[in-house]
PDB file of N, CA and C in Angstrom:
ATOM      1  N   UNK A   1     155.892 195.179 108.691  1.00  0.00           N
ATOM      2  CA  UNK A   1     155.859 194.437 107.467  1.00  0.00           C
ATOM      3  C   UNK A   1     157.199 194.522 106.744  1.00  0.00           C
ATOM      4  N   UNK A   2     157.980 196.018 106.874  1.00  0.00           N
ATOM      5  CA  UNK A   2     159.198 196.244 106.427  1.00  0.00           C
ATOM      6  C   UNK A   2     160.187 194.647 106.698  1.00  0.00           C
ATOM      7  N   UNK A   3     159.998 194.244 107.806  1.00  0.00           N
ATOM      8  CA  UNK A   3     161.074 193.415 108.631  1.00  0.00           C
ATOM      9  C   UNK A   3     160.741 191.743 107.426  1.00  0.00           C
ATOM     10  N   UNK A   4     159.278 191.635 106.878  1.00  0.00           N
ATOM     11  CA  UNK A   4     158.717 190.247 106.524  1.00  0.00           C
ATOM     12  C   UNK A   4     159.942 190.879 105.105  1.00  0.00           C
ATOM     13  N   UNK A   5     159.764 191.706 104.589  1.00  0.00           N
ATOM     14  CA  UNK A   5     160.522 192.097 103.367  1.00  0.00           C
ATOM     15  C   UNK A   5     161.929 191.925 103.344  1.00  0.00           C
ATOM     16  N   UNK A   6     162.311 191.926 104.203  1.00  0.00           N
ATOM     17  CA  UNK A   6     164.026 191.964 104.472  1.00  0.00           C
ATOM     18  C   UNK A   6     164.232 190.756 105.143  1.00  0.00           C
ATOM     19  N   UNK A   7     163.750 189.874 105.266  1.00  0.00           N
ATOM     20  CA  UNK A   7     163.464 188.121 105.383  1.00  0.00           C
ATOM     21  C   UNK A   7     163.428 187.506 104.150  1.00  0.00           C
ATOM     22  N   UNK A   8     162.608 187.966 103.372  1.00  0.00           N
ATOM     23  CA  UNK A   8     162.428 187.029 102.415  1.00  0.00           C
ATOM     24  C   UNK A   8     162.382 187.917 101.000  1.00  0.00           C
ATOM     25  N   UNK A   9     164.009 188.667 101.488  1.00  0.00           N
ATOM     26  CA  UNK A   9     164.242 189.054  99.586  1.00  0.00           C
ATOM     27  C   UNK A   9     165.123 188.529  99.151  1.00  0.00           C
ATOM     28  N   UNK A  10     165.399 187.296  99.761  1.00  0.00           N
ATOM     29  CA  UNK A  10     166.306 186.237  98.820  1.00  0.00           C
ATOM     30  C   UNK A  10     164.869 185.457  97.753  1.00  0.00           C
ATOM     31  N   UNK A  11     163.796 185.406  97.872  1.00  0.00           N
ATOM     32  CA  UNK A  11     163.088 184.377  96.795  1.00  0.00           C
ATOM     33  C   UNK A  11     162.624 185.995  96.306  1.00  0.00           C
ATOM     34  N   UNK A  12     162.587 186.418  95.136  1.00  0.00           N
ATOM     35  CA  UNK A  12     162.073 188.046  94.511  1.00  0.00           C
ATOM     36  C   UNK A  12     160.300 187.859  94.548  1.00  0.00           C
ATOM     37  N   UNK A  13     160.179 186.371  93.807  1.00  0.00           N
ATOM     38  CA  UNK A  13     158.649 186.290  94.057  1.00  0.00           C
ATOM     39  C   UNK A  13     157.889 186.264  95.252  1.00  0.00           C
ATOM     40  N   UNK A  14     158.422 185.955  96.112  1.00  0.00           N
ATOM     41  CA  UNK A  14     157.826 186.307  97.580  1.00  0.00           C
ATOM     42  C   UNK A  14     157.636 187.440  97.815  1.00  0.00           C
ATOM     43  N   UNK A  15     158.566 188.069  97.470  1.00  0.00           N
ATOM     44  CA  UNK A  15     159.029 189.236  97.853  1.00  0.00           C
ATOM     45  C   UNK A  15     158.185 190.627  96.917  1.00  0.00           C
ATOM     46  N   UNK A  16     157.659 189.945  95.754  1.00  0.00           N
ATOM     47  CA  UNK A  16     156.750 191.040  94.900  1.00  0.00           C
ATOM     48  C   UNK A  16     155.577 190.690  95.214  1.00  0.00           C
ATOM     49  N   UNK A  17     155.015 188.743  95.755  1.00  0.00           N
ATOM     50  CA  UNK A  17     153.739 188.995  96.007  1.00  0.00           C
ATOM     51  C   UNK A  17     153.312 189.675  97.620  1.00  0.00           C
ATOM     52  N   UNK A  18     154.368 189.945  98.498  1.00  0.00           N
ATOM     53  CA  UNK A  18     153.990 190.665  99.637  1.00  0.00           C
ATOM     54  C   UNK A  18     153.963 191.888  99.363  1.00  0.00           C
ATOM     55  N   UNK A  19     154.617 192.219  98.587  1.00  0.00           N
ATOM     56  CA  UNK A  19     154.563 194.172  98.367  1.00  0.00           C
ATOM     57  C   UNK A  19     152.802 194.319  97.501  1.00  0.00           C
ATOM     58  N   UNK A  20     152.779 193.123  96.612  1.00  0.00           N
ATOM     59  CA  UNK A  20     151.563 193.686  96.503  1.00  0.00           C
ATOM     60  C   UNK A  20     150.753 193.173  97.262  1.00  0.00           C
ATOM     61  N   UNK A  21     150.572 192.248  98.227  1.00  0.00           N
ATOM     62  CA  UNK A  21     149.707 192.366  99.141  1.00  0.00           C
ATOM     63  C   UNK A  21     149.046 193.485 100.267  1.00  0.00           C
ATOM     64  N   UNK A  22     150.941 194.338 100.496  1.00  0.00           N
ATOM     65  CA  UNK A  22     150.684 195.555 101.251  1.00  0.00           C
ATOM     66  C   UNK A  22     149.984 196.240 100.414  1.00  0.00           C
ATOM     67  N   UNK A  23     150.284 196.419  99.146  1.00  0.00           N
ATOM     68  CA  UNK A  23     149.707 197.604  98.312  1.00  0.00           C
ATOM     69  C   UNK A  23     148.142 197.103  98.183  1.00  0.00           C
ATOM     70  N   UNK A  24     147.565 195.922  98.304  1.00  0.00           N
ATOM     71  CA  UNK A  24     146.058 195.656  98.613  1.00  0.00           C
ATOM     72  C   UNK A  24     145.225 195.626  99.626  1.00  0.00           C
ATOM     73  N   UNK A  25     146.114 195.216 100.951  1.00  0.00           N
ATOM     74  CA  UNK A  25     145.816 195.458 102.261  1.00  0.00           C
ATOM     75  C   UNK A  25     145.851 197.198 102.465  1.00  0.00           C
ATOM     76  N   UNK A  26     146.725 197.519 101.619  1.00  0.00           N
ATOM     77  CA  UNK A  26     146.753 199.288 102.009  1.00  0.00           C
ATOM     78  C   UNK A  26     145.657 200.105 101.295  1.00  0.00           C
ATOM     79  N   UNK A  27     145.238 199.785 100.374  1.00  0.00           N
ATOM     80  CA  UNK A  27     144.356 200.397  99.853  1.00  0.00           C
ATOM     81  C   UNK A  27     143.037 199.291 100.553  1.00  0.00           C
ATOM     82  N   UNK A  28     142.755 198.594 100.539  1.00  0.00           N
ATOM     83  CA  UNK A  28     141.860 197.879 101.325  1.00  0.00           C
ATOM     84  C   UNK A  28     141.498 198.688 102.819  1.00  0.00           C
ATOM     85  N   UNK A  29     142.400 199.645 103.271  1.00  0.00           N
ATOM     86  CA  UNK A  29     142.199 199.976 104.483  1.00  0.00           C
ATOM     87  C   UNK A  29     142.094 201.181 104.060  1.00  0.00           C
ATOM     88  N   UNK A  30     142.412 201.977 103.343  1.00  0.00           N
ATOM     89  CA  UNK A  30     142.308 203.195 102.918  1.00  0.00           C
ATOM     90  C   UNK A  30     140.646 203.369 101.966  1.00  0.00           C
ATOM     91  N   UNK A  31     140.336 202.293 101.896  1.00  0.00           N
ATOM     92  CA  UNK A  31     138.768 202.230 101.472  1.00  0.00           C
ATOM     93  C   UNK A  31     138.205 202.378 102.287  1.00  0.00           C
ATOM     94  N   UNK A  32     138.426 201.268 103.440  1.00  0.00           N
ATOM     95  CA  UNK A  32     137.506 201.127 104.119  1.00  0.00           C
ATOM     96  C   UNK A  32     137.807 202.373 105.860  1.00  0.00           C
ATOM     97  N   UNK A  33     138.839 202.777 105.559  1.00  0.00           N
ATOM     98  CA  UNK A  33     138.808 204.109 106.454  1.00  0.00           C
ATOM     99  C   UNK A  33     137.989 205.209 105.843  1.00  0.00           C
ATOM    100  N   UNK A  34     138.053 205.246 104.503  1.00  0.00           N
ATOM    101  CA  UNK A  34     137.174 206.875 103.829  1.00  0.00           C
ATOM    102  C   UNK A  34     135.751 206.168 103.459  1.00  0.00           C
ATOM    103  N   UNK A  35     135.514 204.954 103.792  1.00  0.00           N
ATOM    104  CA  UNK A  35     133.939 204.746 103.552  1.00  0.00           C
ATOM    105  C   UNK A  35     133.561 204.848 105.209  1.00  0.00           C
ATOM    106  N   UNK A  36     134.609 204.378 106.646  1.00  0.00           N
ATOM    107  CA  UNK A  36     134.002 204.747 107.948  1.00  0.00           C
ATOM    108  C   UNK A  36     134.094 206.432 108.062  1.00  0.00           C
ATOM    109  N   UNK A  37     134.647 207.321 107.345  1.00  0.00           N
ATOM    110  CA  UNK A  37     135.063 208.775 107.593  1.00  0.00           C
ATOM    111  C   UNK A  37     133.521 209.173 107.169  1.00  0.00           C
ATOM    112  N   UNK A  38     133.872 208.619 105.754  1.00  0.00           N
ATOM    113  CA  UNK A  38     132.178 209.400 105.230  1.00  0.00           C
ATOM    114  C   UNK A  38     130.832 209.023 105.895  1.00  0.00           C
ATOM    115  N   UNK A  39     130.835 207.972 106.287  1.00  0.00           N
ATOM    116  CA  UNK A  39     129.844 207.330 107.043  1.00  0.00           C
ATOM    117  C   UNK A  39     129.805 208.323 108.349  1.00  0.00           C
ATOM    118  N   UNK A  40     130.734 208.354 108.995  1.00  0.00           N
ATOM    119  CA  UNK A  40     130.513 208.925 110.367  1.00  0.00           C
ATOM    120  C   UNK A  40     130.400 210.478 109.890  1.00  0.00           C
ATOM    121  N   UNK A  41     130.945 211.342 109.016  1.00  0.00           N
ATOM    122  CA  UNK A  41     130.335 212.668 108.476  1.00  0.00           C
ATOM    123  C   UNK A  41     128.907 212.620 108.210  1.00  0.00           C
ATOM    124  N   UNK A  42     128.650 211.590 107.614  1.00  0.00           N
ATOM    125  CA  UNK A  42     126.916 211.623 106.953  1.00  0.00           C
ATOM    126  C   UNK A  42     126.254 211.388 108.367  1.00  0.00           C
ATOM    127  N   UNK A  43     126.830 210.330 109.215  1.00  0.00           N
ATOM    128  CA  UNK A  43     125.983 210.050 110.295  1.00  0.00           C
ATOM    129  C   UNK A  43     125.778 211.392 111.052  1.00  0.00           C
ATOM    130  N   UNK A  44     126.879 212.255 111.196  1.00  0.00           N
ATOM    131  CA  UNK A  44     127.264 213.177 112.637  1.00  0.00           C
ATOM    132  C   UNK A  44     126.586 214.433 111.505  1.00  0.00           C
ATOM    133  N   UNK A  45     126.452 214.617 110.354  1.00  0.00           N
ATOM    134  CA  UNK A  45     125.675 215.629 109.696  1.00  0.00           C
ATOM    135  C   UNK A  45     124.307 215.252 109.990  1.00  0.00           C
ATOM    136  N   UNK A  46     123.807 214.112 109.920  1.00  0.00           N
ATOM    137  CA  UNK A  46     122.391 213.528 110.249  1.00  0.00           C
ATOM    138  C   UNK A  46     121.929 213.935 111.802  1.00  0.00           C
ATOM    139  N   UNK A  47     122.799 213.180 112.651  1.00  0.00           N
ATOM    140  CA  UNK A  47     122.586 213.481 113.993  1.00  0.00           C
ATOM    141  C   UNK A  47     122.592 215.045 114.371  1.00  0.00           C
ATOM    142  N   UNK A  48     123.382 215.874 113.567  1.00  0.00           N
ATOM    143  CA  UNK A  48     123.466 217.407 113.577  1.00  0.00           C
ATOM    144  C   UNK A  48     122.281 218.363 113.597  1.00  0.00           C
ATOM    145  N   UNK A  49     121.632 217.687 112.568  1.00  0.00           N
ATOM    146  CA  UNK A  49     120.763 217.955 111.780  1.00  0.00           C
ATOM    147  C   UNK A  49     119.879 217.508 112.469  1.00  0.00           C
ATOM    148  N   UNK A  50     119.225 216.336 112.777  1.00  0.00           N
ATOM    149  CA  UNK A  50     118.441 215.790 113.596  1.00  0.00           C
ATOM    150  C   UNK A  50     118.054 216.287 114.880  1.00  0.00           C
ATOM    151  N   UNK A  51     119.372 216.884 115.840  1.00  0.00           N
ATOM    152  CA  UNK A  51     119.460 217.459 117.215  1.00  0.00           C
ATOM    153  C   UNK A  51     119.009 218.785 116.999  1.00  0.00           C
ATOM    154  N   UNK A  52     119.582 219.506 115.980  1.00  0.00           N
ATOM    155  CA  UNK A  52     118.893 221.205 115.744  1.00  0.00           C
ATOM    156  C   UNK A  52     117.395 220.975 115.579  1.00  0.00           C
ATOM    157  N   UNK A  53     116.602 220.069 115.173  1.00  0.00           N
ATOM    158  CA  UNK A  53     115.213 219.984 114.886  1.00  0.00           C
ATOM    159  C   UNK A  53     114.934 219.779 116.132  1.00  0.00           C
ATOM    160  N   UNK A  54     115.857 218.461 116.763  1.00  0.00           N
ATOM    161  CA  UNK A  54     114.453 217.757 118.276  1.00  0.00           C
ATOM    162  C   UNK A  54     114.773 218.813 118.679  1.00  0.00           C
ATOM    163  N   UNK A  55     116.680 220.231 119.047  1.00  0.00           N
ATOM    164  CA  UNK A  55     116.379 221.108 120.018  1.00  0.00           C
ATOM    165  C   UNK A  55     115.379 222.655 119.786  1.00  0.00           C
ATOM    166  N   UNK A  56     114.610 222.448 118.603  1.00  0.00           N
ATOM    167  CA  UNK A  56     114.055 223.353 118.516  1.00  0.00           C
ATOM    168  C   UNK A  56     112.443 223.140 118.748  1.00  0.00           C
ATOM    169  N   UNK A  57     112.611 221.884 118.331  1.00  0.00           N
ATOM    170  CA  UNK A  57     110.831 220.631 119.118  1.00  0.00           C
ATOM    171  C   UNK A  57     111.354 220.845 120.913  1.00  0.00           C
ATOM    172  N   UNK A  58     111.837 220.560 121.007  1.00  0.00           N
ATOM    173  CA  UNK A  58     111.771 220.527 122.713  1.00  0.00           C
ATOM    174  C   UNK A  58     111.880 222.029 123.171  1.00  0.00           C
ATOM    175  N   UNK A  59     112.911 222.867 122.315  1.00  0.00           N
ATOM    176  CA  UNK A  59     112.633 224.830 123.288  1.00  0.00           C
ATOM    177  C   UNK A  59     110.825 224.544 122.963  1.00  0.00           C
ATOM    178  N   UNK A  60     110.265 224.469 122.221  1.00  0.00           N
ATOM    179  CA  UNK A  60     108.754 224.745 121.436  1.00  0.00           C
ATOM    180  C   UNK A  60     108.118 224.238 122.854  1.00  0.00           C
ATOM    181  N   UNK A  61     108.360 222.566 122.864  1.00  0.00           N
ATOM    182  CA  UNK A  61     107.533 221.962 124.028  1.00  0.00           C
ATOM    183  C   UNK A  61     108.102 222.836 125.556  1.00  0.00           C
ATOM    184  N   UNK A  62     109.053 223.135 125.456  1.00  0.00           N
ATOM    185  CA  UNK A  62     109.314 223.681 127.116  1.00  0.00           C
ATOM    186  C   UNK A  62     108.438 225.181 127.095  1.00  0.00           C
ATOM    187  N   UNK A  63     108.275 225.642 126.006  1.00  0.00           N
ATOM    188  CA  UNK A  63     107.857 226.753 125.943  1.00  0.00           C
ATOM    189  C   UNK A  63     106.525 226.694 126.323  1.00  0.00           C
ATOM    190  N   UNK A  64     105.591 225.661 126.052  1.00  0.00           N
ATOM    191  CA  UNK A  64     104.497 224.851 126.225  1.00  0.00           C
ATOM    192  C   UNK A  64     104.026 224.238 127.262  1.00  0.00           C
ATOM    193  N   UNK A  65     105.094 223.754 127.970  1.00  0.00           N
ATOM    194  CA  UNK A  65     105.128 223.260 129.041  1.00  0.00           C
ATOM    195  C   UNK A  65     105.062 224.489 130.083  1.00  0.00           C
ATOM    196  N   UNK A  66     106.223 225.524 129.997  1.00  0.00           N
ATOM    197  CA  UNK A  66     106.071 226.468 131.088  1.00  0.00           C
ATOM    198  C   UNK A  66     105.005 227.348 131.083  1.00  0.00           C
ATOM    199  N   UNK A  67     104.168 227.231 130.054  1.00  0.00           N
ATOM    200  CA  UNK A  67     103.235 228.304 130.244  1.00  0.00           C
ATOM    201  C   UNK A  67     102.175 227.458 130.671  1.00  0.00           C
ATOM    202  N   UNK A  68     101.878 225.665 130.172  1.00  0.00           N
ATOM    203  CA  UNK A  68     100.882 224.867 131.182  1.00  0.00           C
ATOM    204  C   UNK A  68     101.311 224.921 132.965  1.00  0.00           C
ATOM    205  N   UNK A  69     102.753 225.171 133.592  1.00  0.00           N
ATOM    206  CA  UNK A  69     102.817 224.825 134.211  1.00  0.00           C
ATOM    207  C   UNK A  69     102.410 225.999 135.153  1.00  0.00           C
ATOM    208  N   UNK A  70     102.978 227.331 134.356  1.00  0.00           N
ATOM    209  CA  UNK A  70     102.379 228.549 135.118  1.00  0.00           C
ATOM    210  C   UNK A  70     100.802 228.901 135.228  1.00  0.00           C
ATOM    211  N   UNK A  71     100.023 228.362 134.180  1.00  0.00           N
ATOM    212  CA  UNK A  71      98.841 228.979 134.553  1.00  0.00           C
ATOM    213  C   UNK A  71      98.513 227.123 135.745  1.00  0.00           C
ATOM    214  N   UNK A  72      98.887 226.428 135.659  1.00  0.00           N
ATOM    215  CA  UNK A  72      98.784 225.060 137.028  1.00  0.00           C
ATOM    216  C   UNK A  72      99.180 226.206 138.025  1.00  0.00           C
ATOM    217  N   UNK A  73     100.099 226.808 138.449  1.00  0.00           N
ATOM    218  CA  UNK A  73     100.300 227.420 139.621  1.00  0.00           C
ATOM    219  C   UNK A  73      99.819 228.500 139.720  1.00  0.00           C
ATOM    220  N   UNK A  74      99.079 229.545 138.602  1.00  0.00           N
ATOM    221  CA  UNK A  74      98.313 230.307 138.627  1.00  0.00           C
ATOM    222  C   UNK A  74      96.831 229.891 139.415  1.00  0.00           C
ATOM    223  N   UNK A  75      96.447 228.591 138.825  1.00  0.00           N
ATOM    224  CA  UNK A  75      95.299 228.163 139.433  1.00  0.00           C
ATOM    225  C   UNK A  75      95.418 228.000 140.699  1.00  0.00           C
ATOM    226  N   UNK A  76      96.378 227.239 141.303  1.00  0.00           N
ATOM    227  CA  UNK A  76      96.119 226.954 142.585  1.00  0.00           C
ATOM    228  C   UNK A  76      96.911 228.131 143.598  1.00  0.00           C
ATOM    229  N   UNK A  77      97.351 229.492 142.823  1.00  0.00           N
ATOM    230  CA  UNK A  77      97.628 230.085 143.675  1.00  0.00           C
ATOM    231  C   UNK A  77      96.202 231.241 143.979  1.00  0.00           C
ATOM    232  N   UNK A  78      95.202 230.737 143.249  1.00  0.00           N
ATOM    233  CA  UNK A  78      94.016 231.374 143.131  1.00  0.00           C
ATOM    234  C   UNK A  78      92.976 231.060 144.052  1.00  0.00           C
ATOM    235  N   UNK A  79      93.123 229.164 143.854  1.00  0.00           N
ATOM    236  CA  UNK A  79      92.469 228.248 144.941  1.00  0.00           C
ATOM    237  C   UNK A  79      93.201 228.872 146.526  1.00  0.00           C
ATOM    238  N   UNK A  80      94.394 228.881 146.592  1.00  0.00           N
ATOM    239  CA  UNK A  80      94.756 229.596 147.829  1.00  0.00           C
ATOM    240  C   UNK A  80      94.045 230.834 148.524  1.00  0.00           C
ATOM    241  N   UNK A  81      94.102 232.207 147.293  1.00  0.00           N
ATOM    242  CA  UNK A  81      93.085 233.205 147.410  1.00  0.00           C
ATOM    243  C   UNK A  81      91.929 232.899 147.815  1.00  0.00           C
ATOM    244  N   UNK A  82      91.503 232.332 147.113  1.00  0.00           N
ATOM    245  CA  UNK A  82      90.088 231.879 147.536  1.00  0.00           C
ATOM    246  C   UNK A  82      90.092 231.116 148.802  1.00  0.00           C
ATOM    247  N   UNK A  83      90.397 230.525 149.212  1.00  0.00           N
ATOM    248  CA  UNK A  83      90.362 229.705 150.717  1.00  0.00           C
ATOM    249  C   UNK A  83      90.707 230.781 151.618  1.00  0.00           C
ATOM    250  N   UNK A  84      91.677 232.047 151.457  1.00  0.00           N
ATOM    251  CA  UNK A  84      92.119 232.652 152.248  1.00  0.00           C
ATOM    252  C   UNK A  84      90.942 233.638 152.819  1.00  0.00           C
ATOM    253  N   UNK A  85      90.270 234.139 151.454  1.00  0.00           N
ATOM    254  CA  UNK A  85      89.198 234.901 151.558  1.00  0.00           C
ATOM    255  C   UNK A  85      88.028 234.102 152.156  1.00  0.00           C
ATOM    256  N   UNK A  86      87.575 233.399 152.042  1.00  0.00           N
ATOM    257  CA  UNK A  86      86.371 232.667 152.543  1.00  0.00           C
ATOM    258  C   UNK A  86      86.802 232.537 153.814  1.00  0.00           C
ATOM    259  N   UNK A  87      88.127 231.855 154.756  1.00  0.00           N
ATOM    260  CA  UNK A  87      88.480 231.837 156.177  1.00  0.00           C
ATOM    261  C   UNK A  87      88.554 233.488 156.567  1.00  0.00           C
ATOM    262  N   UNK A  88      88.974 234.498 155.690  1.00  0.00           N
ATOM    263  CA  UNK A  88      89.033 235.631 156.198  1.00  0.00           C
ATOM    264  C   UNK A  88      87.451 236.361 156.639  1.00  0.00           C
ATOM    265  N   UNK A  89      86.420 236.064 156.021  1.00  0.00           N
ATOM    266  CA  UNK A  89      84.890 236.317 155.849  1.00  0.00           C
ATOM    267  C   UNK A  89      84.701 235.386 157.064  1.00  0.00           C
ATOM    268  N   UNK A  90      84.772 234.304 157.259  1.00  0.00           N
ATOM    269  CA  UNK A  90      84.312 233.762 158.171  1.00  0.00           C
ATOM    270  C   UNK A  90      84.802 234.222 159.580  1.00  0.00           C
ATOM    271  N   UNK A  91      85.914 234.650 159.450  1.00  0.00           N
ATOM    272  CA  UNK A  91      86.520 235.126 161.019  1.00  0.00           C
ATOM    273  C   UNK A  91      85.788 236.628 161.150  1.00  0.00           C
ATOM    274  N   UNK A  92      86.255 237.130 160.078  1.00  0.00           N
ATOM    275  CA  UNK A  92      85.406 238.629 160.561  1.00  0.00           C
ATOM    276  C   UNK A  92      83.765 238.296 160.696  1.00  0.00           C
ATOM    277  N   UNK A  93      83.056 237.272 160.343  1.00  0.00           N
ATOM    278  CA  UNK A  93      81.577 237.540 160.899  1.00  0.00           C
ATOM    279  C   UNK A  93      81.479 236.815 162.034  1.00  0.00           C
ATOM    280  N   UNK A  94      82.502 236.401 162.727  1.00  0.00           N
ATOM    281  CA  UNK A  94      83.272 235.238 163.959  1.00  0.00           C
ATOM    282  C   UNK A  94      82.936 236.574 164.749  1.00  0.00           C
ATOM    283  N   UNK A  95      83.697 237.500 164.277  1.00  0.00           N
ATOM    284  CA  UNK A  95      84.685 238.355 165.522  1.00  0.00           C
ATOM    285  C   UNK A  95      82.845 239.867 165.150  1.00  0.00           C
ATOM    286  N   UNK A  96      82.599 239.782 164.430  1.00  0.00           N
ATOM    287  CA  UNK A  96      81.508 240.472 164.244  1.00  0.00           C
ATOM    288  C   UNK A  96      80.170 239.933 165.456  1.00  0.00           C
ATOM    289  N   UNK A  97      80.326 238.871 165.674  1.00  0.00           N
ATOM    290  CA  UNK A  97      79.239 238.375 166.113  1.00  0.00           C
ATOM    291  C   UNK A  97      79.961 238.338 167.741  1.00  0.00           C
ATOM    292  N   UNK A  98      80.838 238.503 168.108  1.00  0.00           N
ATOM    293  CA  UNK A  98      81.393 238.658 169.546  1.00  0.00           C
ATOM    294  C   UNK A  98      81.590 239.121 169.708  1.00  0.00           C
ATOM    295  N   UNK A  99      81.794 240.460 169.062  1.00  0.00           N
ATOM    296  CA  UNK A  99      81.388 242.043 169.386  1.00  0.00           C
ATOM    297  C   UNK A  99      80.042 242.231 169.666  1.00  0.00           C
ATOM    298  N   UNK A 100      79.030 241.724 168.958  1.00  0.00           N
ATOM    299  CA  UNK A 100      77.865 242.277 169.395  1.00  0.00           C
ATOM    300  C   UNK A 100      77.802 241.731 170.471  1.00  0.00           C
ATOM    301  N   UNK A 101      77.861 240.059 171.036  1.00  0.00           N
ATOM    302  CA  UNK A 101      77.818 239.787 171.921  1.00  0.00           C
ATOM    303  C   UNK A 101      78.120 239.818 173.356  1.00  0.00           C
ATOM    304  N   UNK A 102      79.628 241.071 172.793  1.00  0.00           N
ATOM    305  CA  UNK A 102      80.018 241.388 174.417  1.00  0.00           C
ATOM    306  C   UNK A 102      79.199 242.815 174.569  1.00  0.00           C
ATOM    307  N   UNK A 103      78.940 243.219 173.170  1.00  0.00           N
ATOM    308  CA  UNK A 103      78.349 244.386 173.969  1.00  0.00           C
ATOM    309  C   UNK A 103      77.265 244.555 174.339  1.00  0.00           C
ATOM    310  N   UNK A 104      76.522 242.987 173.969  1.00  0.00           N
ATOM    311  CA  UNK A 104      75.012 243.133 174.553  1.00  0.00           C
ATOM    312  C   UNK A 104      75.183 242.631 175.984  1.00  0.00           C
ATOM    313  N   UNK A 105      76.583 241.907 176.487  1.00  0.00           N
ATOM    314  CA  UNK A 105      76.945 241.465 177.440  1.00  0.00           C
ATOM    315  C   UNK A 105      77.044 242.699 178.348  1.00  0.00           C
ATOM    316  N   UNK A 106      78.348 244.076 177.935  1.00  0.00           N
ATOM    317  CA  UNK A 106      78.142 244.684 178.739  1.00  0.00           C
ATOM    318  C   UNK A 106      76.821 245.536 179.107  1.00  0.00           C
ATOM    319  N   UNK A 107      75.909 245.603 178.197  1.00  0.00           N
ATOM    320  CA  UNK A 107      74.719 246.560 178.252  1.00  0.00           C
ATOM    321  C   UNK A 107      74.009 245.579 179.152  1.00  0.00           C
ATOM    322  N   UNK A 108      74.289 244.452 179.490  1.00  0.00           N
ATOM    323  CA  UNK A 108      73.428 243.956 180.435  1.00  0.00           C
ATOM    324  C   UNK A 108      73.553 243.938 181.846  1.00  0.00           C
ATOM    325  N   UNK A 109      75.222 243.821 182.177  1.00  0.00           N
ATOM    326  CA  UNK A 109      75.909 244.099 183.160  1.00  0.00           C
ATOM    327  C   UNK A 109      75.332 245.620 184.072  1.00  0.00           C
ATOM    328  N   UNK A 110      75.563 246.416 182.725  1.00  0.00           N
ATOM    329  CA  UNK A 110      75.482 247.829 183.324  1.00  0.00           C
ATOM    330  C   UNK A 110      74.262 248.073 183.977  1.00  0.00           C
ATOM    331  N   UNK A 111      72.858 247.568 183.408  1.00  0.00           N
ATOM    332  CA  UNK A 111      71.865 247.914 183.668  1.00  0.00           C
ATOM    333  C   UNK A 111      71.547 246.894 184.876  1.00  0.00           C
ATOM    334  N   UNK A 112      72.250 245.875 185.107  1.00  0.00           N
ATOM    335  CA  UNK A 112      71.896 244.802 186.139  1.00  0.00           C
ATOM    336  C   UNK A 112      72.695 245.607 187.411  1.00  0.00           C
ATOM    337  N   UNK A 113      73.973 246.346 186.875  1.00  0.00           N
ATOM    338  CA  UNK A 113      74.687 247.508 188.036  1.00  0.00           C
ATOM    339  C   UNK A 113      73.443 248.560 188.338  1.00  0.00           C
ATOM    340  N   UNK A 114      73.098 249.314 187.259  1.00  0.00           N
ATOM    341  CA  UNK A 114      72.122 250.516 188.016  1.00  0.00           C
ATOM    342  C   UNK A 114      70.998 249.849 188.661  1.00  0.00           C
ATOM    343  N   UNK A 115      70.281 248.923 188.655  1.00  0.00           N
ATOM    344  CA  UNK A 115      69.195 248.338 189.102  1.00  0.00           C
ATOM    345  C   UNK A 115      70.016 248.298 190.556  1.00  0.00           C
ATOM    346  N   UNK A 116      71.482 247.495 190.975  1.00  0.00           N
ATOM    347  CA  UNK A 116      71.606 246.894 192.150  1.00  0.00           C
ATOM    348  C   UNK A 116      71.722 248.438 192.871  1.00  0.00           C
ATOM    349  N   UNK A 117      72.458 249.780 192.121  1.00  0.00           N
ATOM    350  CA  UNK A 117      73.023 250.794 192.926  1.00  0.00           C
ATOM    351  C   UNK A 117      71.197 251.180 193.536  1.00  0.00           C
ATOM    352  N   UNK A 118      70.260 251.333 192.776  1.00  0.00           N
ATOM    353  CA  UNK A 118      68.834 251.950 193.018  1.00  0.00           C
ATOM    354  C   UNK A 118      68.545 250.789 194.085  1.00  0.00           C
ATOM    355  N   UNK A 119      68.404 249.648 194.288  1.00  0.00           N
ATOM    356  CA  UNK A 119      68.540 248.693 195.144  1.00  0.00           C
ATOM    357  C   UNK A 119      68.511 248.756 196.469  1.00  0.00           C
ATOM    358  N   UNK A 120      70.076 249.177 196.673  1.00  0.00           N
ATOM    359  CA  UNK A 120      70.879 249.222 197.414  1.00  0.00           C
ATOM    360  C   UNK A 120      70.258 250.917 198.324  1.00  0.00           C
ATOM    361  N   UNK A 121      70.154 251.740 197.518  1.00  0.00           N
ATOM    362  CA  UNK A 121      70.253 252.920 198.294  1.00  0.00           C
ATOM    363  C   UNK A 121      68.962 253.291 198.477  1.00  0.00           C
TER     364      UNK A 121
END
C-alpha cells in the first residue's frame, strides 16, 4: 500500500483519503482478527470443556463396557466348563462301562478255559 502512497502524493487529498482508508481497513481487520481470536478461544474453551466431559462419559462407559464384556466371557467361559464336564462324565461312564465289560469278558473266557482244560484231560 506504501508504493499506492508514493504514486499519488502529488494530489494530498488522495493521498489523506487512502491513509485513512488504511487506517479503516486496518482496524477493520484488527476487529475482525480479535472477534476470530475470541471466537476460536471461546470455541476451543467449549470444545475443551466439552471433550473433558465426553472423556470422562466414555472412561465411565468403557468402564461399563469392560465389566459387561468380562462377565460375557465369564459366561461362556463357564458354558465351556460345563460342556467340558458333562463330555468328561460321559466318557468316564463310557470307559466305566468297558471295564465292566471286559471284565465280564475275561471272567468268561477264563471259565470257558477251565471247562475246556477239565474237558480235555
Amino acid at each position: 500500500m506504501s508504493w499506492l502512497l508514493s504514486r499519488t502524493n502529488r494530489n494530498p487529498w488522495v493521498c489523506l483519503y487512502l491513509q485513512s482508508m488504511m487506517v479503516f481497513v486496518g482496524d477493520l481487520i484488527l476487529k475482525a482478527a480479535t472477534k476470530v481470536y475470541k471466537d476460536v478461544c471461546y470455541n476451543m474453551g467449549h470444545l475443551f470443556i466439552s471433550n473433558v466431559s465426553e472423556f470422562l462419559m466414555f472412561a465411565m462407559n468403557q468402564e461399563e463396557n469392560r465389566k459387561k464384556w468380562l462377565a460375557a466371557e465369564r459366561h461362556q467361559l463357564q458354558h465351556q466348563i460345563d460342556e467340558a464336564t458333562k463330555t468328561t462324565s460321559k466318557l468316564e461312564l463310557q470307559y466305566h462301562h468297558l471295564t465292566m465289560l471286559l471284565k465280564d469278558e475275561v471272567r468268561t473266557r477264563t471259565c470257558l478255559q477251565e471247562e475246556r482244560r477239565h474237558l480235555v484231560v
